[in-house]
Protein backbone atom coordinates (compact mmCIF):
# COMPACT_ATOMS: atom_id res chain seq x y z
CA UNK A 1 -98.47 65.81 -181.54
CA UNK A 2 -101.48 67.87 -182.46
CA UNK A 3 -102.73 69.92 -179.81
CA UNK A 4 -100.24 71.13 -176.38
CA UNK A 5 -100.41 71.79 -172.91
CA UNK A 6 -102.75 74.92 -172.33
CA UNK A 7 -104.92 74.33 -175.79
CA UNK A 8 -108.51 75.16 -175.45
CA UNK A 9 -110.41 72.46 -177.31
CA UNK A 10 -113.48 71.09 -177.92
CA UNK A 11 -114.07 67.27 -177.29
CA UNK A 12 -117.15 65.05 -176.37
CA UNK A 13 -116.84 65.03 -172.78
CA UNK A 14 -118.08 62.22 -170.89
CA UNK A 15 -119.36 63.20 -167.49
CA UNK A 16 -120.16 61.57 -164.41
CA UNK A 17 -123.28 60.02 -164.88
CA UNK A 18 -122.37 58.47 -168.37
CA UNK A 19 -123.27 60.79 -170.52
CA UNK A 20 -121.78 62.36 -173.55
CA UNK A 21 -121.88 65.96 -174.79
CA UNK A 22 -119.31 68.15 -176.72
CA UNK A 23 -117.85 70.47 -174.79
CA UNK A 24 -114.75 73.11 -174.44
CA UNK A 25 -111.88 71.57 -172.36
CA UNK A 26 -108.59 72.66 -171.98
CA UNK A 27 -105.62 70.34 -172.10
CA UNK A 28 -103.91 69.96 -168.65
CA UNK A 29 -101.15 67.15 -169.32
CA UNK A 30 -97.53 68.15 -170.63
CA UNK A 31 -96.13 67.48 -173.79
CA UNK A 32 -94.20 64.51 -172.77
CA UNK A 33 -96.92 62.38 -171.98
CA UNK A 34 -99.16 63.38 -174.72
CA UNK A 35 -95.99 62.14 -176.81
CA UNK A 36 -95.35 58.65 -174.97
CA UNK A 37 -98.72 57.61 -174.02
CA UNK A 38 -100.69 59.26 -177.09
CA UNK A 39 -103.66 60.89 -175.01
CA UNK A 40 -104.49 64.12 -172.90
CA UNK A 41 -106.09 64.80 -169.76
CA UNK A 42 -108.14 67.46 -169.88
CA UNK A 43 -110.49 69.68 -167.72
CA UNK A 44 -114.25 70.76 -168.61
CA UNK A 45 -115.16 74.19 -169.49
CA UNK A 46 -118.56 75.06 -168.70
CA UNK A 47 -120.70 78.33 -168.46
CA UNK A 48 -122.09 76.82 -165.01
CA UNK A 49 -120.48 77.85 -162.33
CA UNK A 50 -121.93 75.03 -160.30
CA UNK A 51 -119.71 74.14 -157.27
CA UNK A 52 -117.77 77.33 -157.43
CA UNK A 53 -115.18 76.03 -154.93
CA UNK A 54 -113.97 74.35 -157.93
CA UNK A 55 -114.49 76.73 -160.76
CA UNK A 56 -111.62 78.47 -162.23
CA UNK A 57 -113.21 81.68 -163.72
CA UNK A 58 -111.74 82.63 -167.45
CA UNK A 59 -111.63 85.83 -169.14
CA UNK A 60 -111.06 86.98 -172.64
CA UNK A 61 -107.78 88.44 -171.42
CA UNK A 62 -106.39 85.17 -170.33
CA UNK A 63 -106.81 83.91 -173.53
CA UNK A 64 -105.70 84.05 -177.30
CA UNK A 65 -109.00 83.71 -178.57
CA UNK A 66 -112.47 85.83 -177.43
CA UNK A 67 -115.24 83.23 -175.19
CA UNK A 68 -118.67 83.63 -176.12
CA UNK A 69 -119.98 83.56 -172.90
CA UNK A 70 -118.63 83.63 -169.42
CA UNK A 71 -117.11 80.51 -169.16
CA UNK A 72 -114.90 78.47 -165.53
CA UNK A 73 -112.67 75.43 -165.78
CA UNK A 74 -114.27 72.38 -163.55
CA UNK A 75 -110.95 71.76 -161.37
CA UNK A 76 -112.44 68.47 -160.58
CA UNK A 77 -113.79 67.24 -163.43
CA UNK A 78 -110.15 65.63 -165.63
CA UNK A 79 -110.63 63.09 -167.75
CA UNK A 80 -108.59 61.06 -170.25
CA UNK A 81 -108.41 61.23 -174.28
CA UNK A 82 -107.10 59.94 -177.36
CA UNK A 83 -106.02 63.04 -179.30
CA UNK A 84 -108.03 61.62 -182.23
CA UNK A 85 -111.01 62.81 -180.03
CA UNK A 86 -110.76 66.60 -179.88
CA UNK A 87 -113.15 67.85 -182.39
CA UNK A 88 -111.13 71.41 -183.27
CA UNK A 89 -109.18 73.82 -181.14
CA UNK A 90 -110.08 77.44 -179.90
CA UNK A 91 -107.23 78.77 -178.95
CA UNK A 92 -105.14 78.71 -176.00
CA UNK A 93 -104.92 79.53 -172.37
CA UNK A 94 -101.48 82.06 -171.62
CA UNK A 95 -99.08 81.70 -168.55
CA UNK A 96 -99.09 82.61 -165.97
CA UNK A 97 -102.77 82.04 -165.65
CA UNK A 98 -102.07 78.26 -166.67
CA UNK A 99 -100.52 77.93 -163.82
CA UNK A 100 -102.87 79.70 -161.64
CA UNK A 101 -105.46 77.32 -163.03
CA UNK A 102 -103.09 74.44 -162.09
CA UNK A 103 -102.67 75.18 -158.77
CA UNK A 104 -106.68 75.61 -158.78
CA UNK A 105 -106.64 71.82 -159.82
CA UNK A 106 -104.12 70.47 -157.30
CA UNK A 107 -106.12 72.22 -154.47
CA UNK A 108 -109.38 70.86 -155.80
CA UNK A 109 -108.38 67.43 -156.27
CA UNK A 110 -105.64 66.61 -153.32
């Protein structure tokens, strides 16, 4: 296993009307299933803050690496990927704001 639970990567997200683009997205599935099943689920990372009801704002200080710009995890927007499909990684996301941004996630998608 590669990349873990928390890693800010970038991959070439596929969004909802088909289209491709390489994005940042951090890794949202534990270590266990990356193992058995051999891919990630991940959520985008975008500089939009469009539907902010489901934007997770970052900061530099919640991570181990420094953002270019102002940047929010898209709670709703998880998708599935082979590991062989992240393109590098940036860094990673620290506890407890992982978990913060989980329980973003859970209350934006259930």
């Amino acid at each position: 296993m590669k990349y873990t639970q928390g890693d800010i990567v970038e991959i070439n997200f596929m969004f909802p009307n088909g289209t491709f683009k390489p994005h940042p997205a951090i890794i949202v599935s534990n270590n266990e299933l990356q193992t058995s099943e051999e891919f990630v689920y991940l959520a985008l990372i975008s500089s939009k803050d469009y539907h902010p009801q489901y934007c997770f704002e970052l900061n530099n200080e919640m991570l181990t690496f420094q953002m270019e710009k102002k940047s929010f995890v898209k709670c709703h927007l998880i998708v599935a990927n082979m590991e062989r499909d992240v393109f590098r990684k940036f860094g990673k996301m620290k506890d407890p704001y992982f978990s913060q941004m989980v329980d973003k996630i859970i209350a934006s998608i259930f």
